[in-house]
Protein backbone atom coordinates (compact mmCIF):
# COMPACT_ATOMS: atom_id res chain seq x y z
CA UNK A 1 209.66 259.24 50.24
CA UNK A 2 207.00 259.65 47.18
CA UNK A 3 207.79 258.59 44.11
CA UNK A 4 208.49 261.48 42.02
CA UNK A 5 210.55 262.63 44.69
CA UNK A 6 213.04 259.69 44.07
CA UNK A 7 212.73 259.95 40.55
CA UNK A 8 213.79 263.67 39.86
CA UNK A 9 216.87 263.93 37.78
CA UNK A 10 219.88 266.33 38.83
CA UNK A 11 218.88 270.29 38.92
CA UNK A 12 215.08 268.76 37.91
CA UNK A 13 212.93 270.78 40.93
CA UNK A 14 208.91 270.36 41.52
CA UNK A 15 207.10 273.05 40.13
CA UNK A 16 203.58 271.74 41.61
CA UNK A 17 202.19 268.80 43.18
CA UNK A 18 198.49 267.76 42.19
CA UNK A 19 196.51 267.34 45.50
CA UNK A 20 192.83 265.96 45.94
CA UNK A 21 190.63 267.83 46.45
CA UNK A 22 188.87 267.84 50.28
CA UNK A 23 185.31 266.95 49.15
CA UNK A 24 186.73 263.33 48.36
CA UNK A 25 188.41 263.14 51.42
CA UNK A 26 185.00 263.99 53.24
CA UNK A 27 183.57 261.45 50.70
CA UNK A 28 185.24 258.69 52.47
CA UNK A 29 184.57 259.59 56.18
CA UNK A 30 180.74 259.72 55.18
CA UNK A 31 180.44 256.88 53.76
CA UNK A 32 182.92 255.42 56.44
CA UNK A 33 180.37 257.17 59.14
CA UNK A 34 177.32 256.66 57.52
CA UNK A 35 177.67 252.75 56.06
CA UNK A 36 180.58 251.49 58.61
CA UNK A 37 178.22 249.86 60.61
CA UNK A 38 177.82 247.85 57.92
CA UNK A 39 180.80 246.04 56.17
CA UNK A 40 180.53 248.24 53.16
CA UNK A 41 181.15 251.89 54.69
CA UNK A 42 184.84 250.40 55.74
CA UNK A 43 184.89 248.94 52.44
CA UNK A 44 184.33 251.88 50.69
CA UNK A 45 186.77 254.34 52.76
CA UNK A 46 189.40 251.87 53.01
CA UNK A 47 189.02 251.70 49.20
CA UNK A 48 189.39 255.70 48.68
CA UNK A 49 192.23 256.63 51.50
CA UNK A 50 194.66 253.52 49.55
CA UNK A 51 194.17 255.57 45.81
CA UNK A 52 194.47 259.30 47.23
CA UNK A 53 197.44 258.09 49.27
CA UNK A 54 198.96 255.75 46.47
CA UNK A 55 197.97 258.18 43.70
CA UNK A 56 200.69 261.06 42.97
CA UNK A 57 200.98 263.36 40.19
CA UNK A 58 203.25 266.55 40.03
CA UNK A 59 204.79 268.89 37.01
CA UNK A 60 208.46 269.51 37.43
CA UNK A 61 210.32 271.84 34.66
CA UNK A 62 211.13 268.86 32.66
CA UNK A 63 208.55 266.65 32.88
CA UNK A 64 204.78 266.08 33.58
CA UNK A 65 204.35 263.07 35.89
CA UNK A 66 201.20 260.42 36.95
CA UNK A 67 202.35 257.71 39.46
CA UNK A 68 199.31 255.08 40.35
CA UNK A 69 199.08 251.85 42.48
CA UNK A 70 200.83 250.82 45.50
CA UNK A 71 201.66 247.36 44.72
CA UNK A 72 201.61 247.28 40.88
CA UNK A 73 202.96 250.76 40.21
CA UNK A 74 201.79 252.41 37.30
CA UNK A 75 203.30 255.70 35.78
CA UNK A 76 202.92 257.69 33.00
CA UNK A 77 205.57 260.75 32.34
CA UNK A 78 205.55 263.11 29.26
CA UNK A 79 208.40 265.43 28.79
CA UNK A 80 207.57 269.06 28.90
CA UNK A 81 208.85 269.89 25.21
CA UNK A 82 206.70 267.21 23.61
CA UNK A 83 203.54 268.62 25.36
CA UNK A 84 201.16 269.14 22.43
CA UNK A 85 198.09 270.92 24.66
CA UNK A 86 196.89 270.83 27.63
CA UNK A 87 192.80 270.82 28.49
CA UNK A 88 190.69 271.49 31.45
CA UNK A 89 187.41 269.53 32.06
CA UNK A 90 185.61 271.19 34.82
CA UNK A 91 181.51 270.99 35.41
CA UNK A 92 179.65 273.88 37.15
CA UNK A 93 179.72 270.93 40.54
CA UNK A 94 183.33 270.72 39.95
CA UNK A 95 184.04 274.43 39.76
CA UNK A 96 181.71 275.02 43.00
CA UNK A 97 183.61 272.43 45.24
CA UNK A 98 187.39 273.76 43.43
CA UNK A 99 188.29 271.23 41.83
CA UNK A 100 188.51 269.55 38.38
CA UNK A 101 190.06 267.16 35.74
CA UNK A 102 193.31 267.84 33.44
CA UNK A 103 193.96 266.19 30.47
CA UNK A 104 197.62 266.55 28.58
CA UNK A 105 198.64 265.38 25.01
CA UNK A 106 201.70 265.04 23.70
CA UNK A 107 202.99 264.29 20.58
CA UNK A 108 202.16 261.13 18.87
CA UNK A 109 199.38 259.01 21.02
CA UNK A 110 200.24 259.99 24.61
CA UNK A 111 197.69 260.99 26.51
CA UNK A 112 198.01 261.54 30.69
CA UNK A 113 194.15 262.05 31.92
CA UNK A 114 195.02 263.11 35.62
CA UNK A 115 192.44 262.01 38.44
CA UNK A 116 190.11 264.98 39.54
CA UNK A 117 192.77 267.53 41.64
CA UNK A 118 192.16 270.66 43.77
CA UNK A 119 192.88 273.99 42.14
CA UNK A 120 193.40 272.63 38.21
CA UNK A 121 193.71 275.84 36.69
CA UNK A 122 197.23 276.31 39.13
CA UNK A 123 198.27 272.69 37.65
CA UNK A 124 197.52 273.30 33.92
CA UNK A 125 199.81 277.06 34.54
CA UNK A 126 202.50 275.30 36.09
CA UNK A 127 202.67 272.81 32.68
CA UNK A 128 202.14 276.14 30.49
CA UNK A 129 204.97 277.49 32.69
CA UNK A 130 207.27 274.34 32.35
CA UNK A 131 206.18 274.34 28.62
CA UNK A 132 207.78 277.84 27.96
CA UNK A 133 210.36 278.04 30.51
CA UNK A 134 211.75 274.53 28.49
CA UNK A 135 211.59 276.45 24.95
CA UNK A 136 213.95 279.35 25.93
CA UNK A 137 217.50 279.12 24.53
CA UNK A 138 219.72 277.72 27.58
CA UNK A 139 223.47 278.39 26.25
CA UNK A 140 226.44 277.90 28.62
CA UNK A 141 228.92 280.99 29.64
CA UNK A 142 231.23 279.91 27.00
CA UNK A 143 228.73 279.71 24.57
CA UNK A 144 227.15 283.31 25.58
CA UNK A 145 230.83 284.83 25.67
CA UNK A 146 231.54 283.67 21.79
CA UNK A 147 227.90 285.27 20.56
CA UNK A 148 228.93 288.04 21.75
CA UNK A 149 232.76 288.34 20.70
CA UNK A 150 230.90 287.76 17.34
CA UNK A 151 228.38 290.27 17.87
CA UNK A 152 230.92 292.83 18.89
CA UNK A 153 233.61 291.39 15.90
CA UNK A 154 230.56 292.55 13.43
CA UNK A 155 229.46 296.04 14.43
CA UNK A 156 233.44 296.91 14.85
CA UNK A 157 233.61 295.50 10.87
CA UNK A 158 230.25 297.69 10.04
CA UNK A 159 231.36 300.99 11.48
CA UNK A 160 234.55 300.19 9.55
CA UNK A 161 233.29 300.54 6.14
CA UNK A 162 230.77 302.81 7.19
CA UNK A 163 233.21 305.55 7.88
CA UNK A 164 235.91 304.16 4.67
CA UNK A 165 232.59 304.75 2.25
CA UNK A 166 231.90 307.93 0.90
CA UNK A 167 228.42 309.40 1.56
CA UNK A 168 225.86 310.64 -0.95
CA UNK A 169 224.10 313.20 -1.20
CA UNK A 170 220.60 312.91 -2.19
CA UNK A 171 218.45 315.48 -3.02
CA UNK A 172 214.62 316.58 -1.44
CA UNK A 173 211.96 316.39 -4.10
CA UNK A 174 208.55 316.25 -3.72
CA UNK A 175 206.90 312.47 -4.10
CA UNK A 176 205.79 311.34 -7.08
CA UNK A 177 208.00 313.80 -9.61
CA UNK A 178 211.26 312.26 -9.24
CA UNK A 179 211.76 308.35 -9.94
CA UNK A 180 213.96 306.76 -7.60
């Protein structure tokens, strides 16, 4: 099981999982391919399949999550509501082969510069989705019921003294003649 998997919190669900993107993956069999007759090709793709596989990030609808390492774990997790902005670095390369590099800040110094993914601009709308779904008002039934009880306690008091005040009758003129 990955590791932000067996961290989610109770009712906390996945909204979407970073994924590299293909052209590193082909990366690693070239150079595996190409240089594995020599020591360094193995080297290389050994190297690249342990980060992709050890590396996971994801953006759940509480938190924005970046889990590194296999043996010395690393992670870095930024709650949703302190999400100051979120950027996009993406060269004309980058944007060819679909994929990119997000960058979110949050409030004080954090900073969580995610490794290049497939499909960024889905990522960074998932934390922009997160972001606003976590700023709505949640209330509880209770809480709902009582608003409302107080809602409907006012506009019964309102139409009350509406119909216990007299009305007044005010008078057309044209603008301008008559101060009001």
């Amino acid at each position: 099981m990955r590791y932000i998997d067996e961290s989610l919190a109770p009712g906390e669900t996945i909204l979407q999982r970073g994924q590299w993107p293909g052209i590193f993956w082909f990366g690693a069999w070239a150079a595996l391919i190409l240089l594995g007759i020599i020591l360094v090709g193995i080297f290389i793709f050994v190297r690249a399949a342990v980060i992709m596989k050890t590396t996971d990030f994801a953006v759940t609808d509480r938190r924005v999550i970046l889990k590194r390492g296999w043996l010395n774990r690393r992670t870095q997790e930024l709650a949703v509501e302190s999400v100051e902005s979120v950027s996009l670095d993406q060269s004309i390369m980058q944007r060819a082969f679909g994929y990119g590099r997000v960058v979110v800040t949050g409030t004080g110094d954090a900073v969580i510069v995610f490794p290049a993914m497939r499909d960024p601009v889905a990522f960074r709308r998932a934390i922009e989705a997160a972001r606003a779904q976590a700023s709505e008002v949640r209330l509880t039934t209770d809480d709902r019921e009582a608003i409302e009880r107080v809602a409907n306690d006012r506009k019964a008091d309102e139409e009350q003294t509406e119909e216990e005040m007299p009305r007044k009758r005010r008078r057309r003129s044209f603008i301008g003649l008559r101060a009001r």
